[in-house]
N, C-alpha and C. Protein backbone atom coordinates (compact mmCIF):
# COMPACT_ATOMS: atom_id res chain seq x y z
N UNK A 1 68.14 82.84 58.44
CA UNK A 1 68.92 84.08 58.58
C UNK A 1 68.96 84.48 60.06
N UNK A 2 70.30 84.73 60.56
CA UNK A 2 70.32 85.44 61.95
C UNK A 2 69.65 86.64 61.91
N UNK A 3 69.03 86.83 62.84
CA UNK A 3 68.12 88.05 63.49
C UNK A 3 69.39 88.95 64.26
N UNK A 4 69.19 90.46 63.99
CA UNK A 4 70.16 91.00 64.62
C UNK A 4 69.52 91.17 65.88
N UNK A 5 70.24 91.33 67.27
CA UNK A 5 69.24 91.15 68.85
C UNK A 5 68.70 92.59 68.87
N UNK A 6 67.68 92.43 69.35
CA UNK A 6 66.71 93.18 69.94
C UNK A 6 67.50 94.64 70.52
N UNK A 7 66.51 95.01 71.35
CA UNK A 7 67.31 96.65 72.90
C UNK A 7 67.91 95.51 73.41
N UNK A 8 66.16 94.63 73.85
CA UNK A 8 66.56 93.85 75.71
C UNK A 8 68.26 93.28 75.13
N UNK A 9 68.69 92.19 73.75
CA UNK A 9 69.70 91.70 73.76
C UNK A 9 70.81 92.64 74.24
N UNK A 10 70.53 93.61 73.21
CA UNK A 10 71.34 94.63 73.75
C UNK A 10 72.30 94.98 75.01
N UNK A 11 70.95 95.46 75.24
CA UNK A 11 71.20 95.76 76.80
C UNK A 11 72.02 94.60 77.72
N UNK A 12 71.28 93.54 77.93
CA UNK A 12 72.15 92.56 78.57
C UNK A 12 73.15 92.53 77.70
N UNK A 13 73.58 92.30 76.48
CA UNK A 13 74.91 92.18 76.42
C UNK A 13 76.04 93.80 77.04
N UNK A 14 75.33 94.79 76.98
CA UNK A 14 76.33 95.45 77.39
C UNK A 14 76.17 95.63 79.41
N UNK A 15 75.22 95.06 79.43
CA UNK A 15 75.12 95.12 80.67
C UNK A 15 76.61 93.61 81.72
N UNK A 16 76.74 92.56 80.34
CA UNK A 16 77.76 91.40 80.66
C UNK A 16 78.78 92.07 80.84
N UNK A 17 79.11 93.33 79.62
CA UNK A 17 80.19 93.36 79.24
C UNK A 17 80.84 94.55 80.71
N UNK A 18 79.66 95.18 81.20
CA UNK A 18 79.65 96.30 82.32
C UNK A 18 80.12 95.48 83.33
N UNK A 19 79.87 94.13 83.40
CA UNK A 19 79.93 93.17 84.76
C UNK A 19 81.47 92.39 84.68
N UNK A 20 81.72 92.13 83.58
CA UNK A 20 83.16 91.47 83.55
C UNK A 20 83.89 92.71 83.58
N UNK A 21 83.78 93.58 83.42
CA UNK A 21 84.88 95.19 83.72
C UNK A 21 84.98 95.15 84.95
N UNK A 22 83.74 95.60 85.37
CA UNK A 22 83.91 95.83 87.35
C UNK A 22 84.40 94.71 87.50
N UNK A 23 84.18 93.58 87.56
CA UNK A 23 85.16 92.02 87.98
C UNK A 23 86.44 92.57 87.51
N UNK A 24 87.35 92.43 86.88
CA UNK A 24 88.48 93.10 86.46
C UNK A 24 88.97 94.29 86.99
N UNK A 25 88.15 95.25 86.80
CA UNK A 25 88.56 96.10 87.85
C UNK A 25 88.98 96.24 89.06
N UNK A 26 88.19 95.74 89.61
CA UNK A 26 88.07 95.28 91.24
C UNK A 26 89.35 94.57 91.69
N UNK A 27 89.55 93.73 91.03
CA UNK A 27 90.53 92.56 91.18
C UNK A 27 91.52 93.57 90.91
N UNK A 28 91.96 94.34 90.12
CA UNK A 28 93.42 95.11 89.84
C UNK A 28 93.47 96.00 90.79
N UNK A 29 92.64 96.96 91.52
CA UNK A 29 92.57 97.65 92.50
C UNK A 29 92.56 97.01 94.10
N UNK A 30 92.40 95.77 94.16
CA UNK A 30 92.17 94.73 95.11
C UNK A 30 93.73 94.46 95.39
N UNK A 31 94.50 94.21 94.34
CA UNK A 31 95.39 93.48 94.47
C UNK A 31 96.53 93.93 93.94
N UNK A 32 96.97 95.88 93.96
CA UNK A 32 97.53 95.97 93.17
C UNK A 32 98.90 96.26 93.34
N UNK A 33 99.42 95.35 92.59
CA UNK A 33 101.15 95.40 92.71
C UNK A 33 101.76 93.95 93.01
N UNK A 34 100.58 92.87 93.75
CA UNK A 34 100.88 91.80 94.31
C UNK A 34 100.92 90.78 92.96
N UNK A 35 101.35 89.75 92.85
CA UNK A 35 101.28 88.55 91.80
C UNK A 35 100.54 87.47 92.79
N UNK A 36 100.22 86.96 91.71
CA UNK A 36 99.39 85.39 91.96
C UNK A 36 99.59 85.15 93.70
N UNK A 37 101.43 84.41 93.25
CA UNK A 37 101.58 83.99 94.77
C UNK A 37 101.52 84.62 95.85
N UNK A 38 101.81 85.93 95.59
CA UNK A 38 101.77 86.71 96.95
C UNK A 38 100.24 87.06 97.49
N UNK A 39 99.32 87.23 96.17
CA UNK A 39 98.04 87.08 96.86
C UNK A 39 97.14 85.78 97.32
N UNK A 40 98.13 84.55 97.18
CA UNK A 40 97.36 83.35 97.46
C UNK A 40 98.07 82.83 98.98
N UNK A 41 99.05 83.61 99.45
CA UNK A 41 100.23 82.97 100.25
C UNK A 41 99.45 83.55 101.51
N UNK A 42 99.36 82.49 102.83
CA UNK A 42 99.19 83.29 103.91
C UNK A 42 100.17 83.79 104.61
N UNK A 43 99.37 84.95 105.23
CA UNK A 43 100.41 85.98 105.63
C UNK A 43 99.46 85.78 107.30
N UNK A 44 100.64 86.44 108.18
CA UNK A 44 100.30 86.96 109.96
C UNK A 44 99.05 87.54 109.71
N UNK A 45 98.12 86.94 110.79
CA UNK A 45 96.82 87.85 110.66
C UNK A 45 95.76 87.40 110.02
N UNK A 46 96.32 85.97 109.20
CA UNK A 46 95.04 85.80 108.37
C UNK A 46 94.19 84.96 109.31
N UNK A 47 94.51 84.32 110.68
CA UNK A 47 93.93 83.25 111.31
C UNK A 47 93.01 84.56 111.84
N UNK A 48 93.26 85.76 112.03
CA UNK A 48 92.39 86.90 113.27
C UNK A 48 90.74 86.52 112.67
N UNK A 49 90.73 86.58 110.84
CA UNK A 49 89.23 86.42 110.67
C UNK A 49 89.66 85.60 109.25
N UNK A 50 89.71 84.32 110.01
CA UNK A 50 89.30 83.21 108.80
C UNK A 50 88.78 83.40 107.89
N UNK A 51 86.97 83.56 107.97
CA UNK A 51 85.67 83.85 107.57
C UNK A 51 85.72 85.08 106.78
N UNK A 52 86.84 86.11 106.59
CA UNK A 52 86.79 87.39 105.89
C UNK A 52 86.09 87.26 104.38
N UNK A 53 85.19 87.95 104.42
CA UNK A 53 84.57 88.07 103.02
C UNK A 53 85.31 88.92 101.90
N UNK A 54 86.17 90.03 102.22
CA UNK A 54 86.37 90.81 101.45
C UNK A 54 88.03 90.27 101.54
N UNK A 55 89.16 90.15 100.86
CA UNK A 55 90.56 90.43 100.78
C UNK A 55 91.21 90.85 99.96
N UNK A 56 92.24 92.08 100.57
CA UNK A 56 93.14 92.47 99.36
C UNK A 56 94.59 92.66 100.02
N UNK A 57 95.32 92.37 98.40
CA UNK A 57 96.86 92.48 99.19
C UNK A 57 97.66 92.86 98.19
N UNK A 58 97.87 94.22 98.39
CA UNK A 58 99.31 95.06 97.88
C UNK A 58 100.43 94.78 97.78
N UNK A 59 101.48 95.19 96.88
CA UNK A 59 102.62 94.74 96.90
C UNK A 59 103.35 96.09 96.57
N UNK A 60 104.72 96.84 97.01
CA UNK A 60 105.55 97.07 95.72
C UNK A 60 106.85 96.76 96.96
N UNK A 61 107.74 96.76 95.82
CA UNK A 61 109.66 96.61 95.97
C UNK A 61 110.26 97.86 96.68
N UNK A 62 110.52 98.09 97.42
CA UNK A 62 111.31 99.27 98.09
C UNK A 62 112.70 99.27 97.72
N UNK A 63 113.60 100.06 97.27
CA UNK A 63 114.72 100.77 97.19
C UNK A 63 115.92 100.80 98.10
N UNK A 64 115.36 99.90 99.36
CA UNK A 64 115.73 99.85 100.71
C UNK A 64 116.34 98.39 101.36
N UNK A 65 116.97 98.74 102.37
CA UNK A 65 116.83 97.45 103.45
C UNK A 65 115.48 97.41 104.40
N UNK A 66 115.72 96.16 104.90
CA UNK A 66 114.58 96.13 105.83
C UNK A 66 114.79 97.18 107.16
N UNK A 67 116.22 97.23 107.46
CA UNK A 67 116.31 98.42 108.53
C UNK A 67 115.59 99.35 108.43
N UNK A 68 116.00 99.97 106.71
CA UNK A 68 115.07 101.43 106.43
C UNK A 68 113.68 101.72 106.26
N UNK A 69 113.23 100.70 105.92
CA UNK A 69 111.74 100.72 105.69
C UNK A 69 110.93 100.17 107.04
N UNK A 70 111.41 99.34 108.29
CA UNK A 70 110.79 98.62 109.33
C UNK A 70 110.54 100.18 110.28
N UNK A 71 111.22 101.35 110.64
CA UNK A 71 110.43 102.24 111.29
C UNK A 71 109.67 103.03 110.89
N UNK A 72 109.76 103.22 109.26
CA UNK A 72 108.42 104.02 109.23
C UNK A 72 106.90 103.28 108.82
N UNK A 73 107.07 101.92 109.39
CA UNK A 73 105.86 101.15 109.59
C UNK A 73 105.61 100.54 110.88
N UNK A 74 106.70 100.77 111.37
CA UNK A 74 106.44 100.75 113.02
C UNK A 74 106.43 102.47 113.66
N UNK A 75 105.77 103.46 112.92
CA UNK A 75 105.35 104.35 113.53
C UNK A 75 104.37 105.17 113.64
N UNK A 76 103.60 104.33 112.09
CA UNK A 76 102.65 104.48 111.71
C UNK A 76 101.38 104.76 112.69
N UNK A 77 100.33 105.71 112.55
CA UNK A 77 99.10 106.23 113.87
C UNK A 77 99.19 107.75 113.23
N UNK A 78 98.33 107.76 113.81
CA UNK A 78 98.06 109.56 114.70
C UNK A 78 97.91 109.63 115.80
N UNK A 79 97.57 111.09 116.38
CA UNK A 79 97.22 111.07 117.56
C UNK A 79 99.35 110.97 118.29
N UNK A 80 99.66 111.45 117.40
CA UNK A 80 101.41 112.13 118.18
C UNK A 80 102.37 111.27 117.40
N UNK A 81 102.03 109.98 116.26
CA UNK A 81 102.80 109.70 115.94
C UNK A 81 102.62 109.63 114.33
N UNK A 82 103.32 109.36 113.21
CA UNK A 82 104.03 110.02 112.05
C UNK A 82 102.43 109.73 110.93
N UNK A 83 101.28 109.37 111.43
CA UNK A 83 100.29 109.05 110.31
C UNK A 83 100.32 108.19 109.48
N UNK A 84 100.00 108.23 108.57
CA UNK A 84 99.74 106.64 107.42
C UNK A 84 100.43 106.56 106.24
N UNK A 85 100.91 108.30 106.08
CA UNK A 85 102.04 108.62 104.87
C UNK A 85 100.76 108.55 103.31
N UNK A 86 99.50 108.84 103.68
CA UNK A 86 98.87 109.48 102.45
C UNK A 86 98.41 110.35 102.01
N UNK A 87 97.77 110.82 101.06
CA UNK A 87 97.23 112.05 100.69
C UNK A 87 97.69 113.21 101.56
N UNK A 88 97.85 114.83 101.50
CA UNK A 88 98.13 115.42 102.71
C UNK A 88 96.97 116.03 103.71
N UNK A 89 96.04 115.84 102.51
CA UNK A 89 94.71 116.22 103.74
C UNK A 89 94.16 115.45 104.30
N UNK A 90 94.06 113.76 103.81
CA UNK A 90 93.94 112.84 104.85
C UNK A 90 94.88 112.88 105.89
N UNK A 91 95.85 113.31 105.70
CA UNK A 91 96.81 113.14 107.02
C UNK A 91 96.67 114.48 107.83
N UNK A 92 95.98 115.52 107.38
CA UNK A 92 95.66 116.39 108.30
C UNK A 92 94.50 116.50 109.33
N UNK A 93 93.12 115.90 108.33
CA UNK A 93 92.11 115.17 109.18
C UNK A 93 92.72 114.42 109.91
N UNK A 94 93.22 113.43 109.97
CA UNK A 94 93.48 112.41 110.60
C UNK A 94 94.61 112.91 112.14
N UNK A 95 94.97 114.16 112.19
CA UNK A 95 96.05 114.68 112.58
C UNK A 95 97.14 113.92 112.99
N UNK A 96 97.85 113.61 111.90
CA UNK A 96 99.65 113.26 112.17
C UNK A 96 99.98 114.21 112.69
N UNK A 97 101.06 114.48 113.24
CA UNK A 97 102.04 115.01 113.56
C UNK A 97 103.06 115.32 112.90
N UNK A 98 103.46 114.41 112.00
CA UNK A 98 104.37 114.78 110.97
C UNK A 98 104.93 113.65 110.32
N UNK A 99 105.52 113.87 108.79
CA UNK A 99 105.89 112.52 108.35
C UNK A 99 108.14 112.01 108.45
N UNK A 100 108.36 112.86 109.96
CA UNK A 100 109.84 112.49 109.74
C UNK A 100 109.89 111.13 110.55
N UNK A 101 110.99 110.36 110.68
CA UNK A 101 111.01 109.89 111.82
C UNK A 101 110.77 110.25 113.03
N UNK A 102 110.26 109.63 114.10
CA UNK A 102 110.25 110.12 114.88
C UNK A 102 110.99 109.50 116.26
N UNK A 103 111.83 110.29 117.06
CA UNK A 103 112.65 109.24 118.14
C UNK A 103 112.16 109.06 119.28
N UNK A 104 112.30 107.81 119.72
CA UNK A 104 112.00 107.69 121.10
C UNK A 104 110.60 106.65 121.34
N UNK A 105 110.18 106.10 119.75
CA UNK A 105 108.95 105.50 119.95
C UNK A 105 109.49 103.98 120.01
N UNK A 106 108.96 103.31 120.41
CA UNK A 106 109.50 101.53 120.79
C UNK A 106 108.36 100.86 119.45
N UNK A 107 109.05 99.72 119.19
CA UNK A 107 108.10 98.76 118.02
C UNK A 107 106.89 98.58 118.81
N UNK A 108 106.02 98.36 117.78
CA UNK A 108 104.74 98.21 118.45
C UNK A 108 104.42 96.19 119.22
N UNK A 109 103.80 96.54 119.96
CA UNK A 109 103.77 95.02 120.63
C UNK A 109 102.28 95.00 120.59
N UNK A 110 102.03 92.95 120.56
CA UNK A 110 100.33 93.12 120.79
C UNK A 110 99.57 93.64 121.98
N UNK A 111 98.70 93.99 121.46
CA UNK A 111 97.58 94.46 122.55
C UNK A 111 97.96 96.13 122.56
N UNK A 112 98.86 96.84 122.05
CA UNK A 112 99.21 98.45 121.45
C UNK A 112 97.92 98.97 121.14
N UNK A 113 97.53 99.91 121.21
CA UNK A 113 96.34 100.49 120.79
C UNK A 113 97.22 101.98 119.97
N UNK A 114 96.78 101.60 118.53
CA UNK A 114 96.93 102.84 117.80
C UNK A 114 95.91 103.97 117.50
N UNK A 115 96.01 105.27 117.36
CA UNK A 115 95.03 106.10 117.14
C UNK A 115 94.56 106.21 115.94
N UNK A 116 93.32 106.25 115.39
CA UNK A 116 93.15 106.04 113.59
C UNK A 116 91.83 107.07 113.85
N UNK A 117 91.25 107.21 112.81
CA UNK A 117 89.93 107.75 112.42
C UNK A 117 88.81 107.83 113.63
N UNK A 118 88.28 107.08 113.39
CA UNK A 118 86.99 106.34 114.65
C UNK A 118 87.53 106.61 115.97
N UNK A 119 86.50 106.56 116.70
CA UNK A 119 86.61 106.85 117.61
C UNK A 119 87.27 104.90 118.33
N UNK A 120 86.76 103.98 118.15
CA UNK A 120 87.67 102.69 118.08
C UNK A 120 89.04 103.01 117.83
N UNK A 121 90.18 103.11 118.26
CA UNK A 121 91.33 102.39 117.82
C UNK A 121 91.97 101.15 117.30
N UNK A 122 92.78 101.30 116.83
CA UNK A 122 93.67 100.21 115.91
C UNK A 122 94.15 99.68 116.61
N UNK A 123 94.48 97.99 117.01
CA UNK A 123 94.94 97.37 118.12
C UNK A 123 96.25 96.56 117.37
N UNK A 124 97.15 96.18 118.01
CA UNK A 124 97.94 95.28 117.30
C UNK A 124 98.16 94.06 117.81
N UNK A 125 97.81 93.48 116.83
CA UNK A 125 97.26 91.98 116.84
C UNK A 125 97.97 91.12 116.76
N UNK A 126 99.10 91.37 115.80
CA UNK A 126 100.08 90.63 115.58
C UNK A 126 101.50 91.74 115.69
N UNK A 127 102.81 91.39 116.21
CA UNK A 127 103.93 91.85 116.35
C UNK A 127 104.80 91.53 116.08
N UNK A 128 105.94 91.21 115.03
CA UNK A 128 106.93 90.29 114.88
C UNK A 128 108.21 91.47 114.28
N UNK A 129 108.54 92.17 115.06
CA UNK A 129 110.06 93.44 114.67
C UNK A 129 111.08 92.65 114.09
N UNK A 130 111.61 92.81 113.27
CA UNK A 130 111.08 93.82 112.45
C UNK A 130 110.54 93.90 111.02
N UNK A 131 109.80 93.03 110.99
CA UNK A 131 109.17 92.61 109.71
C UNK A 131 108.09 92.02 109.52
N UNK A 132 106.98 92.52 110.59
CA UNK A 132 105.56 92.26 110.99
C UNK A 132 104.78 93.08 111.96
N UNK A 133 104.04 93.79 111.53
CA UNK A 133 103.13 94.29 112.65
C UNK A 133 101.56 94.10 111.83
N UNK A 134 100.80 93.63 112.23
CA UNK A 134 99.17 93.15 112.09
C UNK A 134 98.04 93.91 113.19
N UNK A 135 97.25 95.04 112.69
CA UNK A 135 96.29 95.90 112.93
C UNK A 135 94.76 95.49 112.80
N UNK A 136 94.46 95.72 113.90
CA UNK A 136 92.82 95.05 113.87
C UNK A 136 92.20 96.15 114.28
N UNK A 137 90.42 95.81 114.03
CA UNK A 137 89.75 97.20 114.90
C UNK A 137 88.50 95.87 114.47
N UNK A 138 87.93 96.09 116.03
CA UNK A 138 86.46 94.90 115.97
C UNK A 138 85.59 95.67 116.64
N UNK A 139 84.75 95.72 115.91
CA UNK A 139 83.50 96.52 116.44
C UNK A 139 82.63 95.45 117.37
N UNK A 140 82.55 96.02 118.52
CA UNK A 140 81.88 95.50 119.60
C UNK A 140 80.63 94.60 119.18
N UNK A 141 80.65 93.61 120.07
CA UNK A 141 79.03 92.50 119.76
C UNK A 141 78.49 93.26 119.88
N UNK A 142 76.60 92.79 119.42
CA UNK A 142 75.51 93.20 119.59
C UNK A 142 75.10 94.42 119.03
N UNK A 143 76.20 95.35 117.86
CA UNK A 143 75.71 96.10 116.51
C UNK A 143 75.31 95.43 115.48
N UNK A 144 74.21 95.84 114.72
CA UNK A 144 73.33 94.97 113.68
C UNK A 144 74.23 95.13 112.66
N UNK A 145 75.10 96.68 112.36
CA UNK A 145 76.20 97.07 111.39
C UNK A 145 77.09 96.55 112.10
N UNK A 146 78.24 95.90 111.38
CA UNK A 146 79.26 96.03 112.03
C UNK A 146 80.04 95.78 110.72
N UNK A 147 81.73 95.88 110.83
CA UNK A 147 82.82 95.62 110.03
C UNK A 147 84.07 95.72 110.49
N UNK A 148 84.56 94.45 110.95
CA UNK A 148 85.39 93.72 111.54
C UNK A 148 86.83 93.48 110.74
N UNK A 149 88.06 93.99 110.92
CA UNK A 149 88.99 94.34 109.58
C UNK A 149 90.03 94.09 110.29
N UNK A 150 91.20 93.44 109.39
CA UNK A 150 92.81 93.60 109.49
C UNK A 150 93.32 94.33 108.60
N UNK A 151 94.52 94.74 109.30
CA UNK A 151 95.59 95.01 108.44
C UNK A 151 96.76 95.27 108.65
N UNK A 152 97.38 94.23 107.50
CA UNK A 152 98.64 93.45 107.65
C UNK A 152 100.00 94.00 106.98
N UNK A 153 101.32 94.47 107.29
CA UNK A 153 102.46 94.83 106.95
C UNK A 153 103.30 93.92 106.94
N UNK A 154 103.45 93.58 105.72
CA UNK A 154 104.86 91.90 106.31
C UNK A 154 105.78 92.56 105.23
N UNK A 155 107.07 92.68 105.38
CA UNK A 155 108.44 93.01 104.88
C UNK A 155 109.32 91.42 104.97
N UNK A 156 110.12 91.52 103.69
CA UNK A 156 111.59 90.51 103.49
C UNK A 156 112.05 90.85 102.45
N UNK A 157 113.07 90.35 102.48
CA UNK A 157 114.15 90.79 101.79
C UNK A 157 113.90 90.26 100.36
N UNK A 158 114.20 91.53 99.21
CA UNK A 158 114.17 91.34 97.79
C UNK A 158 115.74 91.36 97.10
N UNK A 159 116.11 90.96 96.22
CA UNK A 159 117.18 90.65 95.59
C UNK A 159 117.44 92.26 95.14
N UNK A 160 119.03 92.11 95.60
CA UNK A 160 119.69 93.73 95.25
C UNK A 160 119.33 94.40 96.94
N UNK A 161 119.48 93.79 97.62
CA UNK A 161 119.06 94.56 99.20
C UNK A 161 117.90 94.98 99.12
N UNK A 162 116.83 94.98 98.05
CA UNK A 162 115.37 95.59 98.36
C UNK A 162 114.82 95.27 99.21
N UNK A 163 113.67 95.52 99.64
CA UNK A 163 112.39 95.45 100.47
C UNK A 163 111.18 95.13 99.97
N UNK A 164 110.26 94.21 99.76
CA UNK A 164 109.39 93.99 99.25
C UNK A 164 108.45 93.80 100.66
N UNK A 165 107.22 94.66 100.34
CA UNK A 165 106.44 95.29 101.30
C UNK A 165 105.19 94.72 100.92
N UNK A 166 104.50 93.69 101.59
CA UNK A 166 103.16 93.34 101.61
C UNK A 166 101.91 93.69 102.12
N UNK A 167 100.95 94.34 101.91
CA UNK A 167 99.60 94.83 102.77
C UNK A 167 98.81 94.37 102.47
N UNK A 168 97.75 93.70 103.42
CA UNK A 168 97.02 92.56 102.87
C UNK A 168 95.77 93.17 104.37
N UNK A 169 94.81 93.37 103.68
CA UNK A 169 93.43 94.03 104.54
C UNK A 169 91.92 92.88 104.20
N UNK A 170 91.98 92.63 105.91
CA UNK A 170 90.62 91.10 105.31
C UNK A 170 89.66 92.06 106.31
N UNK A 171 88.32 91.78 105.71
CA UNK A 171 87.12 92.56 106.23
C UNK A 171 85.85 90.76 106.60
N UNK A 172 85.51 91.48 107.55
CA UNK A 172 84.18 90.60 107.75
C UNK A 172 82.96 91.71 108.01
N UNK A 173 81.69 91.05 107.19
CA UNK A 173 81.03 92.60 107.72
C UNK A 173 79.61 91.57 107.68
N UNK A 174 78.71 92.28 108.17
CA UNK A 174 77.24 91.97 108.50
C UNK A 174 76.71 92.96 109.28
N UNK A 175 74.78 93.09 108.33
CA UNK A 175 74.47 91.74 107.90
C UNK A 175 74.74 92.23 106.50
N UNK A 176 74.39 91.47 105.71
CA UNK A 176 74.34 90.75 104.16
C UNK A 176 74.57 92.33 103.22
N UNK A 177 73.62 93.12 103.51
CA UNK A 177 73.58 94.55 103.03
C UNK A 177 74.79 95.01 102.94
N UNK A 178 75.70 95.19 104.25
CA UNK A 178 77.27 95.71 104.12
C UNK A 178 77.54 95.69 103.02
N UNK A 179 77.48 94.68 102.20
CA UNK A 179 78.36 94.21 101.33
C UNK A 179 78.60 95.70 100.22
N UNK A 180 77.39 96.38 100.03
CA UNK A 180 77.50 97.42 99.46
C UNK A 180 78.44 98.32 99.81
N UNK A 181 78.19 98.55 101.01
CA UNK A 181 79.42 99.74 101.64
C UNK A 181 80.43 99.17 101.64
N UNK A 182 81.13 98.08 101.70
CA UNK A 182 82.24 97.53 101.17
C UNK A 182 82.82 97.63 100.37
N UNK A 183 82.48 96.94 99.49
CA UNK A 183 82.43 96.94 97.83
C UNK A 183 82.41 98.29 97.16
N UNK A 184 81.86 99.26 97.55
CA UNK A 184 81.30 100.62 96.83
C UNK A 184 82.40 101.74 97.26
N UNK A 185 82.68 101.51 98.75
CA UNK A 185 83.36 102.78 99.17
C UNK A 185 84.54 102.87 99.95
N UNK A 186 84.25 101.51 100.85
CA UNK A 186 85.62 100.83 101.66
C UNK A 186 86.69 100.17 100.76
N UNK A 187 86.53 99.25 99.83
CA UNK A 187 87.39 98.76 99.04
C UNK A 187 88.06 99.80 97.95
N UNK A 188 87.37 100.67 97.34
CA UNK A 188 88.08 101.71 96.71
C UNK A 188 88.67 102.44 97.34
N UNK A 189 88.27 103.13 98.68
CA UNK A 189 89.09 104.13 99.62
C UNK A 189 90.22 103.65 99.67
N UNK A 190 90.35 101.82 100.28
CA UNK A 190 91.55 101.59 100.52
C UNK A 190 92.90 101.27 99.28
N UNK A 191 91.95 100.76 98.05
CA UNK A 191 92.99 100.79 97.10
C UNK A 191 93.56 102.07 96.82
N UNK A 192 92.70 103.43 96.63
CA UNK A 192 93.73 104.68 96.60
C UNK A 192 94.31 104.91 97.69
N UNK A 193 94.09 104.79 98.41
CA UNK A 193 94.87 105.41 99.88
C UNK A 193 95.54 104.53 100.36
N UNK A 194 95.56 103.21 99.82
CA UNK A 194 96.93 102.34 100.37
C UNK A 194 97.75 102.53 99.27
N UNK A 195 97.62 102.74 98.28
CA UNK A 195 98.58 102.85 97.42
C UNK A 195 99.31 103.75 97.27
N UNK A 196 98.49 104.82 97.89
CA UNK A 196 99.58 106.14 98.01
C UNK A 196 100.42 105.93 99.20
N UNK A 197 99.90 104.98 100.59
CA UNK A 197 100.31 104.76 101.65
C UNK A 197 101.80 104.15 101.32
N UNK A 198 101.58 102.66 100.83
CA UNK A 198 102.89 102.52 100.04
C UNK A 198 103.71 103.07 99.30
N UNK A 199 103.68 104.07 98.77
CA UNK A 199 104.48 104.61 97.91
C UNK A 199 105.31 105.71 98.70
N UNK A 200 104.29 106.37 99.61
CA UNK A 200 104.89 106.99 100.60
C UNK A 200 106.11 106.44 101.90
N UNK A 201 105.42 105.09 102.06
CA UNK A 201 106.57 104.55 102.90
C UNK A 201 107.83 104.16 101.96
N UNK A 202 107.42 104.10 100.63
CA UNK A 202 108.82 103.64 99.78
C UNK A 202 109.71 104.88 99.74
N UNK A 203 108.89 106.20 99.37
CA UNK A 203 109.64 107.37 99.17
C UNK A 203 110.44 107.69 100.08
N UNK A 204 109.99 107.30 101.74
CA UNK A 204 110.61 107.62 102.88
C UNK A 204 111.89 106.83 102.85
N UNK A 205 111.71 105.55 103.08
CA UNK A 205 112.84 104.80 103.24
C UNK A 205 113.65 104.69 101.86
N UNK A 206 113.50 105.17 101.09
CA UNK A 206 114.53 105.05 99.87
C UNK A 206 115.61 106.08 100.05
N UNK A 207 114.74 107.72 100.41
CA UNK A 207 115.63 108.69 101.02
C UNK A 207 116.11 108.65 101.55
N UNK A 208 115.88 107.79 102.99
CA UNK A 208 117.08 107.52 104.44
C UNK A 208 117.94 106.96 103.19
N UNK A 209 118.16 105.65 102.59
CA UNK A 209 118.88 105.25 101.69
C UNK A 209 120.11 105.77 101.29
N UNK A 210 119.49 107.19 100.61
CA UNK A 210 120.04 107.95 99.54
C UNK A 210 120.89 109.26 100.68
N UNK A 211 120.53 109.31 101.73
CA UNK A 211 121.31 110.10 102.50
C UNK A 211 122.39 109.64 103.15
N UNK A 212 122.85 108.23 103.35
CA UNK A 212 123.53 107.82 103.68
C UNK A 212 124.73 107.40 103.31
C-alpha cells in the first residue's frame, strides 16, 4: 500500500511547486511582450557585455511609423530632457522636464552622456538614427559591488506601418551575492517600469499619429 508523504514530503513538494512558479514567473516578466525569436535574436549592444548574467527583452507593436516613435526615444533622460515616460512620480524623482516633444535636441551619438538616477550617467554606446540607440552605465574598476548594464531600443517596421519596439537590458554583476539584488529588486523594478516605459512611448507616438 502507498504511504501518503509525510510534512517533510510535503513541504518539498510545495516548496517544487513554489520554485517552478518563480521560474515562470520570472521568465514572463523578463520577457514580456517579446516571442521566442525576438528574445533569442541578437540585437546592438549585445557584444558591450557578452558575459551578461541577467537578460531581458520587451516587446510591444506601436500604432505608428518609425518617424513617430524614433524621437520620443531619442529624447529620452532627465536632467532638461523628456524622462523615461513612466510612472508619474518616478518621473518626478527623476526630474523630467516634461513628457512633450521637445525641439531643438539632435539624435543621440556615442559617447552622449545621458542624465538618469545615480549619480553615474547613462552613456550611449551604441547609435544608429533612427532605429537604434544602446545605453550603458559601468561602474568603475576596483568596487567589490558593482553592476554593469545595457540598455537597448531597436525599432523596424511592422506590417500595417506599425512599429515594433524592442528593449532588451543585459546586466553583469559581482561578486556572486549580487545575484540577489538582481533577481529580487532590479529585475522586477525593470519589468514594471519598462513596461509602463513602453506603453508610454506607444501612447505618445500613436497620438502624434492620430493628430495628423
Amino acid at each position: 500500500m502507498v504511504q501518503p508523504p509525510g510534512v517533510v514530503g510535503r513541504i518539498g513538494g510545495l516548496l517544487g511547486v513554489a520554485v517552478v512558479a518563480g521560474v515562470l514567473v520570472r521568465q514572463r516578466w523578463l520577457h514580456w511582450g517579446a516571442t521566442l525569436q525576438e528574445r533569442q535574436r541578437l540585437l546592438p549592444g549585445d557584444e558591450v557585455l557578452p558575459t551578461a548574467q541577467s537578460v531581458s527583452t520587451q516587446a510591444v507593436t506601436i500604432a505608428a511609423g518609425i518617424d513617430e516613435v524614433w524621437p520620443w526615444v531619442a529624447q529620452m533622460g532627465y536632467g532638461g530632457r523628456a524622462g523615461f515616460y513612466s510612472y508619474p512620480l518616478v518621473e518626478w524623482v527623476g526630474g523630467a522636464r516634461d513628457s512633450r516633444r521637445i525641439q531643438g535636441l539632435s539624435d543621440p551619438s556615442a559617447g552622449d552622456r545621458i542624465p538618469y538616477f545615480t549619480p553615474l550617467p547613462l552613456v550611449v554606446v551604441v547609435a544608429e538614427a533612427p532605429r537604434v540607440v544602446v545605453l550603458g552605465q559601468r561602474v568603475p574598476d576596483g568596487r567589490k559591488a558593482r553592476i554593469d548594464w545595457t540598455w537597448a531600443f531597436v525599432l523596424s517596421e511592422s506590417c500595417g506601418g506599425r512599429t515594433r519596439l524592442l528593449v532588451r537590458m543585459r546586466s553583469y554583476y559581482a561578486p556572486a551575492w549580487m545575484r540577489v539584488v538582481v533577481h529580487l529588486v532590479l529585475e522586477p523594478a525593470h519589468a514594471v517600469l519598462g513596461r509602463r516605459q513602453m506603453l508610454g512611448i506607444a501612447q505618445r507616438a500613436e497620438a502624434g499619429t492620430r493628430q495628423r
